[in-house]
N, C-alpha and C. Protein backbone atom coordinates (compact mmCIF):
# COMPACT_ATOMS: atom_id res chain seq x y z
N UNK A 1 -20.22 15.92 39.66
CA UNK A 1 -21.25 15.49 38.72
C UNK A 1 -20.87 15.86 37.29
N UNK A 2 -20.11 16.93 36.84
CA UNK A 2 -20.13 17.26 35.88
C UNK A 2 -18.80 16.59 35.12
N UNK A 3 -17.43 16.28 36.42
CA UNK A 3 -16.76 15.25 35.45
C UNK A 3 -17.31 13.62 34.66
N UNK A 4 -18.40 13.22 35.83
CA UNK A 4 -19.13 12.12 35.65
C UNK A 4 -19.75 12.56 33.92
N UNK A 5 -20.56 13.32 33.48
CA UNK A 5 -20.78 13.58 32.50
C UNK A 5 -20.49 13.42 31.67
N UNK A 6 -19.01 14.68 31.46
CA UNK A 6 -17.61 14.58 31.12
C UNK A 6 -17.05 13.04 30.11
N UNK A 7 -17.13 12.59 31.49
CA UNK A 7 -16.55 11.14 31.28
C UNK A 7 -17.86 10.27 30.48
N UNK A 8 -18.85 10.46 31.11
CA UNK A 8 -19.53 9.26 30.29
C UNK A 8 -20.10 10.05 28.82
N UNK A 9 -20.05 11.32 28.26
CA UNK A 9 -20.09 11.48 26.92
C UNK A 9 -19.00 11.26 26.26
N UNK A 10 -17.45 11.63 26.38
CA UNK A 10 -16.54 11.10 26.27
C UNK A 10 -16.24 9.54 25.51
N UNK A 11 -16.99 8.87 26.66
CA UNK A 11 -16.87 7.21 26.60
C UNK A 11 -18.10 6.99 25.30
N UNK A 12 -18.87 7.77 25.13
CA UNK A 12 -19.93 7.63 24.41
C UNK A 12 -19.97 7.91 23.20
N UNK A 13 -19.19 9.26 22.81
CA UNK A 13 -18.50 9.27 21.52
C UNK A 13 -17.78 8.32 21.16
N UNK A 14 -17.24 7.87 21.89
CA UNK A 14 -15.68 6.84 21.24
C UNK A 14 -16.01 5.47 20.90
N UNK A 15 -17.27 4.88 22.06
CA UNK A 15 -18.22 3.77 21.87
C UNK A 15 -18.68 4.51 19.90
N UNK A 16 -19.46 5.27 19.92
CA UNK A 16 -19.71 5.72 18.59
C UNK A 16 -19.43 5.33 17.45
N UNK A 17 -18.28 6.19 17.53
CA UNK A 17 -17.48 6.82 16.61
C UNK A 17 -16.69 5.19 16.21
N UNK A 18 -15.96 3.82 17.17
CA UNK A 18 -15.95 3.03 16.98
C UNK A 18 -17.13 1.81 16.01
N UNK A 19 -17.89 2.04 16.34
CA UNK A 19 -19.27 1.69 15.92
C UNK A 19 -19.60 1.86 14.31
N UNK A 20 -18.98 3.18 13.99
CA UNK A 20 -19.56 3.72 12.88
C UNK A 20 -18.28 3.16 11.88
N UNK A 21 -17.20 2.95 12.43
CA UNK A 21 -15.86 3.00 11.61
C UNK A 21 -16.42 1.27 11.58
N UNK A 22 -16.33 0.58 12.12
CA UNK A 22 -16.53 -1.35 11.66
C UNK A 22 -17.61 -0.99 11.20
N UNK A 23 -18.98 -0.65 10.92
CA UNK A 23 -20.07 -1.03 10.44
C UNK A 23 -19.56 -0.58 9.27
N UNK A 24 -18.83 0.61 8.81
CA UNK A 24 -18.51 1.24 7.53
C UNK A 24 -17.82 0.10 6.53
N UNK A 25 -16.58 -0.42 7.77
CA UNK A 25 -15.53 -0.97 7.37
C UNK A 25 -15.46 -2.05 7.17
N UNK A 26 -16.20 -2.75 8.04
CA UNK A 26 -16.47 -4.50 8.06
C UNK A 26 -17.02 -4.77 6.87
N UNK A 27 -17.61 -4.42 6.54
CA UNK A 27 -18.48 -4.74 5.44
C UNK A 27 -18.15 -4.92 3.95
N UNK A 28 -16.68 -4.21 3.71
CA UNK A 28 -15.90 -3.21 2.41
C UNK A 28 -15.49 -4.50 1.58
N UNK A 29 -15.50 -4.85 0.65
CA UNK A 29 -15.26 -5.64 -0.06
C UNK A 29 -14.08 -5.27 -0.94
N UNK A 30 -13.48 -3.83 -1.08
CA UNK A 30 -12.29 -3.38 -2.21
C UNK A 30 -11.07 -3.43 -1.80
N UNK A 31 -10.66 -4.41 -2.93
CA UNK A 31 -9.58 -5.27 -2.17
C UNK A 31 -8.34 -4.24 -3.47
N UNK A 32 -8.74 -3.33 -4.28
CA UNK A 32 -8.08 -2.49 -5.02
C UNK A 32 -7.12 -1.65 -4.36
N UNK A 33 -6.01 -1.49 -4.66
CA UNK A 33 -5.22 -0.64 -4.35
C UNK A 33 -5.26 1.04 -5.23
N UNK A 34 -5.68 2.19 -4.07
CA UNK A 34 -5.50 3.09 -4.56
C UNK A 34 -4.47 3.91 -4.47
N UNK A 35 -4.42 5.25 -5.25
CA UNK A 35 -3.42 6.08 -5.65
C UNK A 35 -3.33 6.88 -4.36
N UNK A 36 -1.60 6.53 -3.44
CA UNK A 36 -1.67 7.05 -2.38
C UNK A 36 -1.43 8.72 -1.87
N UNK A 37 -2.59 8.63 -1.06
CA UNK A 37 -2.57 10.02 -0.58
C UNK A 37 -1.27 10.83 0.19
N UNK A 38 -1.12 12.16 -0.12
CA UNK A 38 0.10 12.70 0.38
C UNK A 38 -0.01 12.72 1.78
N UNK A 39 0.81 11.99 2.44
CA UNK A 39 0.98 12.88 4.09
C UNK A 39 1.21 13.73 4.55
N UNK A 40 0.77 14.27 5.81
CA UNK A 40 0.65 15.33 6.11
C UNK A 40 2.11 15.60 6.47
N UNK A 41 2.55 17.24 6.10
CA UNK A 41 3.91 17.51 6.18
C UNK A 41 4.86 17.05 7.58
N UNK A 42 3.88 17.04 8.39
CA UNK A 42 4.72 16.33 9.45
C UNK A 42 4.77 14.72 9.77
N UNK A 43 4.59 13.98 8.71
CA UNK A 43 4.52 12.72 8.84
C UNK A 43 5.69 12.23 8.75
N UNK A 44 6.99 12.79 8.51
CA UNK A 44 8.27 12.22 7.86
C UNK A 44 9.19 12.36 9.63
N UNK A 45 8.27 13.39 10.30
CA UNK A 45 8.85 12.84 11.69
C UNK A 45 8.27 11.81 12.59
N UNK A 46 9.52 10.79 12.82
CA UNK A 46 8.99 9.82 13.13
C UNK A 46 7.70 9.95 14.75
N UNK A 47 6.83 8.84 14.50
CA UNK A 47 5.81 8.73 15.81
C UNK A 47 6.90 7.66 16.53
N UNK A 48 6.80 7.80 17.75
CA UNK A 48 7.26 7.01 18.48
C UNK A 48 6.04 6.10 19.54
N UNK A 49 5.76 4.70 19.12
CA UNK A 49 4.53 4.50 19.51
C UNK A 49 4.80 3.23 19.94
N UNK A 50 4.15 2.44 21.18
CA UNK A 50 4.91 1.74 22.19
C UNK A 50 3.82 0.66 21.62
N UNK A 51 4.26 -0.66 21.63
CA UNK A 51 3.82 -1.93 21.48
C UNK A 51 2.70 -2.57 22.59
N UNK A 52 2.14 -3.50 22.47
CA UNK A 52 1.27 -4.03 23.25
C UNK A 52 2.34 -4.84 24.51
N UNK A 53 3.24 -5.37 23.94
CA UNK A 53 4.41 -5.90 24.96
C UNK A 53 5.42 -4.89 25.39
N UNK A 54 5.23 -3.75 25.09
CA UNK A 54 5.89 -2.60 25.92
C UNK A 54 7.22 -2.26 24.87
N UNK A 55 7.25 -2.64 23.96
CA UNK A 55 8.88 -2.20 22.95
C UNK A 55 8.37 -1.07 22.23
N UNK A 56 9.37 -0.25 22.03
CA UNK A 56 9.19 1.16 20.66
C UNK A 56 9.35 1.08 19.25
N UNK A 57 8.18 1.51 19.06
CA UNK A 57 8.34 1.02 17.44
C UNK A 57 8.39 2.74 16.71
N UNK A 58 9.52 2.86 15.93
CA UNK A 58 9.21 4.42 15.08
C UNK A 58 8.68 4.38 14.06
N UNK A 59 7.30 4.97 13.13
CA UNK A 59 6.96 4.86 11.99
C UNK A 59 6.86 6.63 11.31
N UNK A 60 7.53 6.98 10.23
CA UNK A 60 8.32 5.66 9.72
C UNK A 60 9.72 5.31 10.34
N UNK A 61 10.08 4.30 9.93
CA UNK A 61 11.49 3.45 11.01
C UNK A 61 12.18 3.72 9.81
N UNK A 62 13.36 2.90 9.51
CA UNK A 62 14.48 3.23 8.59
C UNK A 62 14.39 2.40 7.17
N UNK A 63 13.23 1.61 7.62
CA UNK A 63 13.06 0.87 6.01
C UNK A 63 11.43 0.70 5.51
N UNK A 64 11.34 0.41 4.43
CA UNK A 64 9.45 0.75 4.46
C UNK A 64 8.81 -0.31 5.34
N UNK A 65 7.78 0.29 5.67
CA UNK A 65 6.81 -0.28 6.77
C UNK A 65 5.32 -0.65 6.63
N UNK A 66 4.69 -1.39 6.64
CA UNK A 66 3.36 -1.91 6.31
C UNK A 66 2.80 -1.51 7.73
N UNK A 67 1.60 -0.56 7.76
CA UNK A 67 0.76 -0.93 8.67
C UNK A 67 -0.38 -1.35 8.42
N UNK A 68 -1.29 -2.41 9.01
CA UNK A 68 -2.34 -2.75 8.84
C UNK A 68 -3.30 -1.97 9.99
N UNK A 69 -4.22 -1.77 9.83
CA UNK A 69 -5.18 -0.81 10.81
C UNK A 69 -6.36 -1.98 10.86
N UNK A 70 -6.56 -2.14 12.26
CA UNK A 70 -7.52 -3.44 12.35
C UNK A 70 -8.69 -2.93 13.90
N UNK A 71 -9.20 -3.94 14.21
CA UNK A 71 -10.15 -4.22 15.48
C UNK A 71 -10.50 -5.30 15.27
N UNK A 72 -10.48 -6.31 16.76
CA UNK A 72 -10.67 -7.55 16.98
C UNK A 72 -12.01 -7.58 16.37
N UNK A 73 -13.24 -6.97 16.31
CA UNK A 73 -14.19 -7.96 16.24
C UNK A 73 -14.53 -7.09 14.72
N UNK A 74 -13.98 -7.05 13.82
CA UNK A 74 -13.97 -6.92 12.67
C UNK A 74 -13.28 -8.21 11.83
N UNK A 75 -14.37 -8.59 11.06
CA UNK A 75 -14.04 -9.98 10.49
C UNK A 75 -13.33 -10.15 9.56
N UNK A 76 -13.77 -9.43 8.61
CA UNK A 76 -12.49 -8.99 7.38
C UNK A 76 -11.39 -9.10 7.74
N UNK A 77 -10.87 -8.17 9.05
CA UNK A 77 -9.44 -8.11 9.43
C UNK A 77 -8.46 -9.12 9.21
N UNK A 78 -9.36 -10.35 10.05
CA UNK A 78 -8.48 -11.37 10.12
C UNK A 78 -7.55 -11.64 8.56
N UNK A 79 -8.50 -11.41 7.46
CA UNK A 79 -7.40 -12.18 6.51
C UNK A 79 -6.48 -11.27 6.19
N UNK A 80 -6.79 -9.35 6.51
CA UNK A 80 -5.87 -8.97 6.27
C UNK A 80 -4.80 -8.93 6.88
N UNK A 81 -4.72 -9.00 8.13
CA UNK A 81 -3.41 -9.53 9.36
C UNK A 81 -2.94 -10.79 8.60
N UNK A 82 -3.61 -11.98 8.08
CA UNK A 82 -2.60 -12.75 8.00
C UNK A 82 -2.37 -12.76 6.56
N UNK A 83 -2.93 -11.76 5.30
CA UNK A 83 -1.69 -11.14 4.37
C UNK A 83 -0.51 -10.58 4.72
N UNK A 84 -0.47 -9.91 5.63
CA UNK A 84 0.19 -8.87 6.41
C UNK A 84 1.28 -9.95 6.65
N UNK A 85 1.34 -11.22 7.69
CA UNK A 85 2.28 -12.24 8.24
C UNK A 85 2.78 -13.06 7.37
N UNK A 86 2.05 -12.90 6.10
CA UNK A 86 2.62 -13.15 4.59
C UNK A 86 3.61 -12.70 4.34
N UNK A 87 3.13 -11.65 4.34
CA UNK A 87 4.82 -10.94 3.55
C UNK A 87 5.50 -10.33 4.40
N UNK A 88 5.18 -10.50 5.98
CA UNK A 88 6.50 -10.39 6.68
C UNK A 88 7.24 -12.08 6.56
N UNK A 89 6.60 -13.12 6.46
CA UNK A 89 7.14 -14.16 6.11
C UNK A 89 8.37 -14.24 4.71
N UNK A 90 7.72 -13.56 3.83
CA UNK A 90 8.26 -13.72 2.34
C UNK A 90 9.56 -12.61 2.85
N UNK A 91 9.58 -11.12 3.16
CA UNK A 91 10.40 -10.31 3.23
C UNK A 91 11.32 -10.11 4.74
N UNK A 92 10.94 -10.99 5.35
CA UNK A 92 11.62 -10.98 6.80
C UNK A 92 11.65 -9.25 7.58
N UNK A 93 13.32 -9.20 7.66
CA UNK A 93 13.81 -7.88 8.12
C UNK A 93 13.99 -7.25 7.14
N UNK A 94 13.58 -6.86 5.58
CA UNK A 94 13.72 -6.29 4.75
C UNK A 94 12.90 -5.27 4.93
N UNK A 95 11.77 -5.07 5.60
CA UNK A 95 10.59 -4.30 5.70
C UNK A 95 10.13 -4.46 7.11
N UNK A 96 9.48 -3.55 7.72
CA UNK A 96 8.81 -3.53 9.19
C UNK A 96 7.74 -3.75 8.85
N UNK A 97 6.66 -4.04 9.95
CA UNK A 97 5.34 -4.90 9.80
C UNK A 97 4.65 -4.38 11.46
N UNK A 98 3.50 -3.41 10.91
CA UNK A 98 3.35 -2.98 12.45
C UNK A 98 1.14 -3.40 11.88
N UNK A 99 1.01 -4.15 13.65
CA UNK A 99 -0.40 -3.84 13.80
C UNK A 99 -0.92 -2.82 14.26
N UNK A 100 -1.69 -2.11 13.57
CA UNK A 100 -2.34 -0.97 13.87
C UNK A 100 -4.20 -1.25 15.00
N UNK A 101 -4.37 -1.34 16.33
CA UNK A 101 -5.60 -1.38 16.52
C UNK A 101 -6.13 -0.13 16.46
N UNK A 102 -6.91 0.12 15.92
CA UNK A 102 -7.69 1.76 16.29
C UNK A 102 -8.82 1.47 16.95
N UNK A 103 -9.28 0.61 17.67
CA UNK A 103 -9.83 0.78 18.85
C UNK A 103 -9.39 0.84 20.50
N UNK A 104 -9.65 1.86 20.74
CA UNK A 104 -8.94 2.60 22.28
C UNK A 104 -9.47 1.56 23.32
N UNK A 105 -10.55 0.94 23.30
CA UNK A 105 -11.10 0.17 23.86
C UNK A 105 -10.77 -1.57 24.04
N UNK A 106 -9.94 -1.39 22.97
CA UNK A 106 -9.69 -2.86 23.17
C UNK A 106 -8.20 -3.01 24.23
N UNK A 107 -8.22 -4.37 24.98
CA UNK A 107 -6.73 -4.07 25.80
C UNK A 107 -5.59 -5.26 25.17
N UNK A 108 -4.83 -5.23 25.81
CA UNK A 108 -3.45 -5.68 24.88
C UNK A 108 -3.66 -7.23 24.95
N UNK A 109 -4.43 -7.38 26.20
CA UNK A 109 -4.80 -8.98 26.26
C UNK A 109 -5.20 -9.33 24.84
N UNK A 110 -6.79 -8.45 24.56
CA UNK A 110 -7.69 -9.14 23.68
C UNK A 110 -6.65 -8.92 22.53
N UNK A 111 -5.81 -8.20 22.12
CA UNK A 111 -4.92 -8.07 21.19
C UNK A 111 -3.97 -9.40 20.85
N UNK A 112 -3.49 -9.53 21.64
CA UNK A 112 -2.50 -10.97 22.17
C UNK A 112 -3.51 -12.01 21.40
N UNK A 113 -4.73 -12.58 21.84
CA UNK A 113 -5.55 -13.26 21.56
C UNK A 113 -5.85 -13.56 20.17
N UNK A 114 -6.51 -11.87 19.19
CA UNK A 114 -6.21 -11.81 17.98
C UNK A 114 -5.06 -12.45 17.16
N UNK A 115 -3.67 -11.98 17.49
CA UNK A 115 -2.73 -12.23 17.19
C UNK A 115 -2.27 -13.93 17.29
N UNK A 116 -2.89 -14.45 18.07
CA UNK A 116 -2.51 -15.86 18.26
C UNK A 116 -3.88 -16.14 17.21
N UNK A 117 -5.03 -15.51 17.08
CA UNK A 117 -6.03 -16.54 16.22
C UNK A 117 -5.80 -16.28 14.70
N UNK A 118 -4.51 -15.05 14.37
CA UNK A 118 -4.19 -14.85 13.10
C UNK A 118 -2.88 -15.00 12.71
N UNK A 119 -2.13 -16.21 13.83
CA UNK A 119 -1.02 -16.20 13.25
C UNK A 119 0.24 -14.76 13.53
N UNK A 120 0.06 -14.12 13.47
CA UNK A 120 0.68 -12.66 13.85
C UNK A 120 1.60 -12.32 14.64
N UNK A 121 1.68 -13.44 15.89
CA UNK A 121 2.22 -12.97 17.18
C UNK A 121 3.90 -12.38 16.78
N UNK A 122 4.40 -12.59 15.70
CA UNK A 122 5.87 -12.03 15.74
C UNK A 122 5.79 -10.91 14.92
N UNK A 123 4.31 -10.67 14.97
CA UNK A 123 4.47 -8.78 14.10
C UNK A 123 3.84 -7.62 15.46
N UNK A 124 4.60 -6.83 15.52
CA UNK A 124 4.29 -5.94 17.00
C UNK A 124 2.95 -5.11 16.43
N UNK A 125 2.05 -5.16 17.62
CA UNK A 125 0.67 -4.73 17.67
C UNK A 125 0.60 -3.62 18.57
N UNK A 126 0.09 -2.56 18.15
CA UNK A 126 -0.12 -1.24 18.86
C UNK A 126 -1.40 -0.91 18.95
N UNK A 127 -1.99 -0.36 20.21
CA UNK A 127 -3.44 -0.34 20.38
C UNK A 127 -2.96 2.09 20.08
N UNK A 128 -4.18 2.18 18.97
CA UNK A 128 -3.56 3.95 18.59
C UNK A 128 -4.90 4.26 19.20
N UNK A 129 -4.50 4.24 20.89
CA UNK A 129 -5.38 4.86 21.60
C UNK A 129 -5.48 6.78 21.62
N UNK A 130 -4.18 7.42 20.76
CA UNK A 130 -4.42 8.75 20.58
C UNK A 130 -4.92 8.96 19.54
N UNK A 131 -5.21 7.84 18.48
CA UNK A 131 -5.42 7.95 17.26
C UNK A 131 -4.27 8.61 16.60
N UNK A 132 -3.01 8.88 17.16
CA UNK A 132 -1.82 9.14 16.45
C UNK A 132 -1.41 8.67 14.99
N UNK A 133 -1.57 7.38 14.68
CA UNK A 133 -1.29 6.77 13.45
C UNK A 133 -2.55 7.10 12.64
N UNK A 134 -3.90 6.86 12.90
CA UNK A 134 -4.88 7.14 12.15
C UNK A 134 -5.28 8.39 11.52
N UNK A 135 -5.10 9.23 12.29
CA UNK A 135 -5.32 10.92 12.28
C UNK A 135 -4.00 10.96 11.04
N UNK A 136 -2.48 10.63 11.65
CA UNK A 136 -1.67 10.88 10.94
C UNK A 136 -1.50 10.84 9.29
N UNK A 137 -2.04 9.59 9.46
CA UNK A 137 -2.40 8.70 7.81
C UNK A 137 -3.85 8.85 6.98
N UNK A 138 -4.37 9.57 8.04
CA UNK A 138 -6.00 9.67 7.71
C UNK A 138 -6.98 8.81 6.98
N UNK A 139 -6.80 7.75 8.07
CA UNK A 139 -7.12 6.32 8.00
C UNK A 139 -8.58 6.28 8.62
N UNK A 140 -9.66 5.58 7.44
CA UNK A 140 -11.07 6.24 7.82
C UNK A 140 -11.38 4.95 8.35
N UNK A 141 -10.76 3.72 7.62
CA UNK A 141 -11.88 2.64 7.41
C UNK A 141 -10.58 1.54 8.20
N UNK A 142 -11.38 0.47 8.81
CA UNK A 142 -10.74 -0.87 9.62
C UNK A 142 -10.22 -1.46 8.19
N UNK A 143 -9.16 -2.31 8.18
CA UNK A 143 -8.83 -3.33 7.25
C UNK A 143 -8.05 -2.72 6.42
N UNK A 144 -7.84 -1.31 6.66
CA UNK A 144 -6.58 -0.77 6.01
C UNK A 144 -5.56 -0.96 5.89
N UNK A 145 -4.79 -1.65 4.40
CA UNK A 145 -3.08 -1.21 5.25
C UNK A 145 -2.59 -0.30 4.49
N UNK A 146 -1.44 0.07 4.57
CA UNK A 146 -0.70 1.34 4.19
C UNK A 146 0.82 0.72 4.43
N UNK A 147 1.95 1.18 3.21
CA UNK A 147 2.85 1.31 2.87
C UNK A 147 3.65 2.38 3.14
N UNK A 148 4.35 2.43 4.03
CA UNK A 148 5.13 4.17 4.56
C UNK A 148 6.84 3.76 4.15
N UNK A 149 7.00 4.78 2.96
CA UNK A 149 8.50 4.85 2.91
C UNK A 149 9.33 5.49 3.95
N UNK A 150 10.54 5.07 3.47
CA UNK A 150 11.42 5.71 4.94
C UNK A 150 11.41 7.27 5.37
N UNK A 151 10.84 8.04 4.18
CA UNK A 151 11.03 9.44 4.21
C UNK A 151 9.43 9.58 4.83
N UNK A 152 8.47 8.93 5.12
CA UNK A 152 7.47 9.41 5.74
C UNK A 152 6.20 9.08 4.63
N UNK A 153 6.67 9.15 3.80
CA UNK A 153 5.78 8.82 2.32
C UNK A 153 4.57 8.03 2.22
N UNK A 154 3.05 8.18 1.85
CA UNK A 154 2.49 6.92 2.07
C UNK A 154 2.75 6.57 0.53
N UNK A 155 3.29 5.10 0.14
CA UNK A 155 3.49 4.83 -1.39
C UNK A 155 2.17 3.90 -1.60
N UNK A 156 1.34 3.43 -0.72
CA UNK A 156 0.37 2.45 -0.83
C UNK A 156 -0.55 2.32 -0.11
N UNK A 157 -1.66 2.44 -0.61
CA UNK A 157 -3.09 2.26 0.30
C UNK A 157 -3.75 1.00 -0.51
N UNK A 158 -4.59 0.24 0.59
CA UNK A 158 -5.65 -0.86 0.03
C UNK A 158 -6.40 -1.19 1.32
N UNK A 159 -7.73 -1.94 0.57
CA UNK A 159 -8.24 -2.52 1.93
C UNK A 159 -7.80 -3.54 1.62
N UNK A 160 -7.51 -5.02 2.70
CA UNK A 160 -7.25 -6.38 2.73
C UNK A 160 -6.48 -6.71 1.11
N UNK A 161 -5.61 -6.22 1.19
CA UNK A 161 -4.54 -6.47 -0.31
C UNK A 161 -4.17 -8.15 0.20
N UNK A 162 -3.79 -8.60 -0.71
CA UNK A 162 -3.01 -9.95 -0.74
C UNK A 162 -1.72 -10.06 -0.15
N UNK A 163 -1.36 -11.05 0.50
CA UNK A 163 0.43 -10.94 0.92
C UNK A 163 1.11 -10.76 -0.27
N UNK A 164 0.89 -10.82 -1.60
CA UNK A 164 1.67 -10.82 -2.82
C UNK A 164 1.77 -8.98 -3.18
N UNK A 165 0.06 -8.61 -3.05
CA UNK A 165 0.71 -7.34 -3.42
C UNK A 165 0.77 -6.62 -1.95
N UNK A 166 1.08 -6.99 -0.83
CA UNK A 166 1.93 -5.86 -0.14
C UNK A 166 3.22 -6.35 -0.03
N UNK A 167 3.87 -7.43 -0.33
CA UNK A 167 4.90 -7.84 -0.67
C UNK A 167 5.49 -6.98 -1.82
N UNK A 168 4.53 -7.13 -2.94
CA UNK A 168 5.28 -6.23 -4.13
C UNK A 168 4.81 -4.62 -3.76
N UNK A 169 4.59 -3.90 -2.64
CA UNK A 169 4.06 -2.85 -2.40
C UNK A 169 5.10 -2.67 -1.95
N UNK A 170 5.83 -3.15 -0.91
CA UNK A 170 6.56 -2.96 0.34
C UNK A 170 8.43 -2.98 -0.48
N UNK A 171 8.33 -3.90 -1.81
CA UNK A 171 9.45 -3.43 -2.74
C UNK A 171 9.47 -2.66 -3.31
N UNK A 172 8.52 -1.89 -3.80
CA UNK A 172 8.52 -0.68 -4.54
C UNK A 172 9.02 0.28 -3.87
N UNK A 173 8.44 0.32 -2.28
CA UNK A 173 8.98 1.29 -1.66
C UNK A 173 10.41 1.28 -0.85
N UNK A 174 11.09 0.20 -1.70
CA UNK A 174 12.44 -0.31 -1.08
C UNK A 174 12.82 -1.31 -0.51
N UNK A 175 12.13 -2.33 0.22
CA UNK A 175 12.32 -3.30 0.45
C UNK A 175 12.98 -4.63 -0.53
N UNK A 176 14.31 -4.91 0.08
CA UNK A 176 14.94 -5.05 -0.66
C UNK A 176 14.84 -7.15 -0.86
């Protein structure tokens, strides 16, 4: 009885705590880029964090990397995923391009799905069911993306930026 508990407060926080992050986030209209926050000293070792189709992705990897931090039923998202497929369009292999889901709850299907209704499918999608990337980056709000130089660096934060400026985000931090 008491793992039953266990388990269903567990499930009940995370239902929550999900809840509170899209109602915060969905809603955000600042499409401003702010002055990026330092990472935490262990951010420059890479996460090793497995794809929705099962491949390894390291962030940071060896060249700067865009992550976008999303959830399917956050509406905003969509245009920022397909800024995001923007300027993996414009910059190819010059730069990595990772989807961030931070909902634990969602499965790789409904992910797949997203990804086909935003265009996306050739940018790898990770469901951060440890909250590994979020915690890491201390990523509060859905529709985030973030700019990680190769040394671990965050050089860029915004909500739903334009493919132009994470294009010109993603050169600053080297992308060549």
């Amino acid at each position: 009885m008491t793992s039953l508990l266990r388990s269903r407060y567990t499930a009940a926080a995370a239902l929550a705590l999900t809840g509170a992050v899209t109602l915060t986030a969905c809603n955000s209209t600042d499409t401003s880029a702010r002055p990026a926050a330092e990472a935490p000293a262990n951010a420059s070792a890479p996460a090793q964090i497995t794809t929705v189709s099962g491949a390894t992705v390291s962030v940071p990897g060896d060249k700067p990397t865009a992550l976008f931090f999303f959830s399917v039923g956050c509406g905003e998202c969509n245009g920022g995923a397909k800024s995001l497929q923007g300027a993996a369009e414009t910059l190819g292999s010059a730069a990595s391009f990772v989807l961030v889901d931070m909902n634990p709850g969602e499965s790789a299907h409904t992910i797949t799905g997203f990804q086909s209704d935003t265009g996306t499918q050739t940018i790898p999608a990770v469901i951060d069911t440890g909250a590994t990337l979020t915690t890491r980056y201390s990523v509060a709000a859905l529709s985030t993306l973030l700019v990680i130089d190769p040394s671990g660096k965050v050089s860029y934060r915004a909500t739903d930026p334009s493919a132009d400026q994470i294009t010109a985000a993603l050169r600053k931090a080297g992308a060549a």
